[in-house]
Protein backbone atom coordinates (compact mmCIF):
# COMPACT_ATOMS: atom_id res chain seq x y z
CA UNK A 1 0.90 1.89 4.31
CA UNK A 2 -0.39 4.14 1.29
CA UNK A 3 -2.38 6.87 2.34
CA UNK A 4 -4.69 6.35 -0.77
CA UNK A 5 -7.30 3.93 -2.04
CA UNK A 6 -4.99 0.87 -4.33
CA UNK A 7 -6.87 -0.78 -7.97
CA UNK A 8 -10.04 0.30 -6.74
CA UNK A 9 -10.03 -2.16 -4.03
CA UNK A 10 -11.14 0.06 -1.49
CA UNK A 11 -7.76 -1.11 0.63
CA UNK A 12 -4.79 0.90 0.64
CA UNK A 13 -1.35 -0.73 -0.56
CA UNK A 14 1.70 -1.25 1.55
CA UNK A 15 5.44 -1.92 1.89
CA UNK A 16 8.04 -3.62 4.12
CA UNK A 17 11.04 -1.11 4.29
CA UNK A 18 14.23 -2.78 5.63
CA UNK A 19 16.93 -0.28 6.50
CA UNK A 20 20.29 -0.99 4.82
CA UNK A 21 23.15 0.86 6.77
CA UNK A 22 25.67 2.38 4.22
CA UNK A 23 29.09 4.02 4.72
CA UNK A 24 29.46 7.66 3.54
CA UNK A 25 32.80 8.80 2.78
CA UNK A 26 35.50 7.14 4.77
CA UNK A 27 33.59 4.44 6.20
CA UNK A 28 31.91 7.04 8.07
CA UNK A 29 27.77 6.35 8.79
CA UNK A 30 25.33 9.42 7.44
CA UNK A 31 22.02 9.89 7.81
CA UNK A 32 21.55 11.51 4.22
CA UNK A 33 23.06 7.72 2.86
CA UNK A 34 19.87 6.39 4.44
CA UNK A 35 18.16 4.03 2.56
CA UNK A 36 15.84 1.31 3.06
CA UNK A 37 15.03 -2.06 0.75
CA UNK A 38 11.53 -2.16 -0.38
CA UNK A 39 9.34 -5.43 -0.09
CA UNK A 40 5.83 -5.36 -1.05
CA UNK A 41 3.68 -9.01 -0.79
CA UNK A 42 3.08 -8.73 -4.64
CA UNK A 43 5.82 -7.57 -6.21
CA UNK A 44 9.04 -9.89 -6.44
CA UNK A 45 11.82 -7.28 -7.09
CA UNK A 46 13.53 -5.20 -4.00
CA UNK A 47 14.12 -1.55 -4.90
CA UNK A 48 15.71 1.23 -2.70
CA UNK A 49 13.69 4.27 -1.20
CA UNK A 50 15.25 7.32 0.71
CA UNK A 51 13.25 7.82 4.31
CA UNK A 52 12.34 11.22 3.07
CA UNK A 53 10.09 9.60 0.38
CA UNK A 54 8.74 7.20 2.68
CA UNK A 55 7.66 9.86 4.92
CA UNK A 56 6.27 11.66 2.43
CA UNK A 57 4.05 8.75 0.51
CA UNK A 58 3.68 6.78 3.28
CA UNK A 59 2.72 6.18 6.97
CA UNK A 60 3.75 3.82 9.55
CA UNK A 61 1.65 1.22 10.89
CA UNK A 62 1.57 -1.62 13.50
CA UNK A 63 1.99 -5.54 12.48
CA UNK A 64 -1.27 -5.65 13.59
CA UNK A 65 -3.08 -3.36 10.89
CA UNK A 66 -0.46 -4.44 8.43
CA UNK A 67 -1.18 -8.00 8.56
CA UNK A 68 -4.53 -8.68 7.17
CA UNK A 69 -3.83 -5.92 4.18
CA UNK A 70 -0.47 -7.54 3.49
CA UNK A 71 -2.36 -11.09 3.60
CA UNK A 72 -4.96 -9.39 1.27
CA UNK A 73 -2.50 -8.19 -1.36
CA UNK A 74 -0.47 -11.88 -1.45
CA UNK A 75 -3.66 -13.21 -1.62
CA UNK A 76 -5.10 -11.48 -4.63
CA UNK A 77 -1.45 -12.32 -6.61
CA UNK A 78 -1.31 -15.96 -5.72
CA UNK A 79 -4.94 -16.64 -5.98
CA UNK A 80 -6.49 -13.63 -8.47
CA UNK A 81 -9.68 -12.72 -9.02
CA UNK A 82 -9.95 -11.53 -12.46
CA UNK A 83 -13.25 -8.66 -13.14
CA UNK A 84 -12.16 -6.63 -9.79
């Protein structure tokens, strides 16, 4: 979750990061290849993010806070309410 106000919603924005395990050199696994696939509810493409910049932009949460934002923000694509 963003630690900031989002579009003057008053709600913050938020992310899904899925780690993708890479091979460094020689096949061998290194935590500075780290890198995680980003899915946010309304946004369709799937960049990459280190964990270092997710640390620093963003904080974890449980499914249980995250679900009503994340419902919020899928919401507001699929069904938008234009003058907000």
């Amino acid at each position: 979750m963003q630690r900031r106000n989002s579009s003057g919603t008053g709600r913050p924005s938020l992310l899904l990061a899925l780690e993708m395990l890479r091979a460094g050199p020689r096949g061998n696994y290194n935590a500075n290849w780290l890198e995680f696939r980003i899915l946010r509810p309304n946004i369709a493409t799937m960049p990459t993010m280190k964990l270092a910049d997710l640390r620093n932009n963003y904080r974890q949460v449980k499914i249980e806070e995250a679900r009503p934002l994340w419902e919020f923000w899928y919401g507001l694509i699929v069904f938008p309410r234009h003058g907000m």
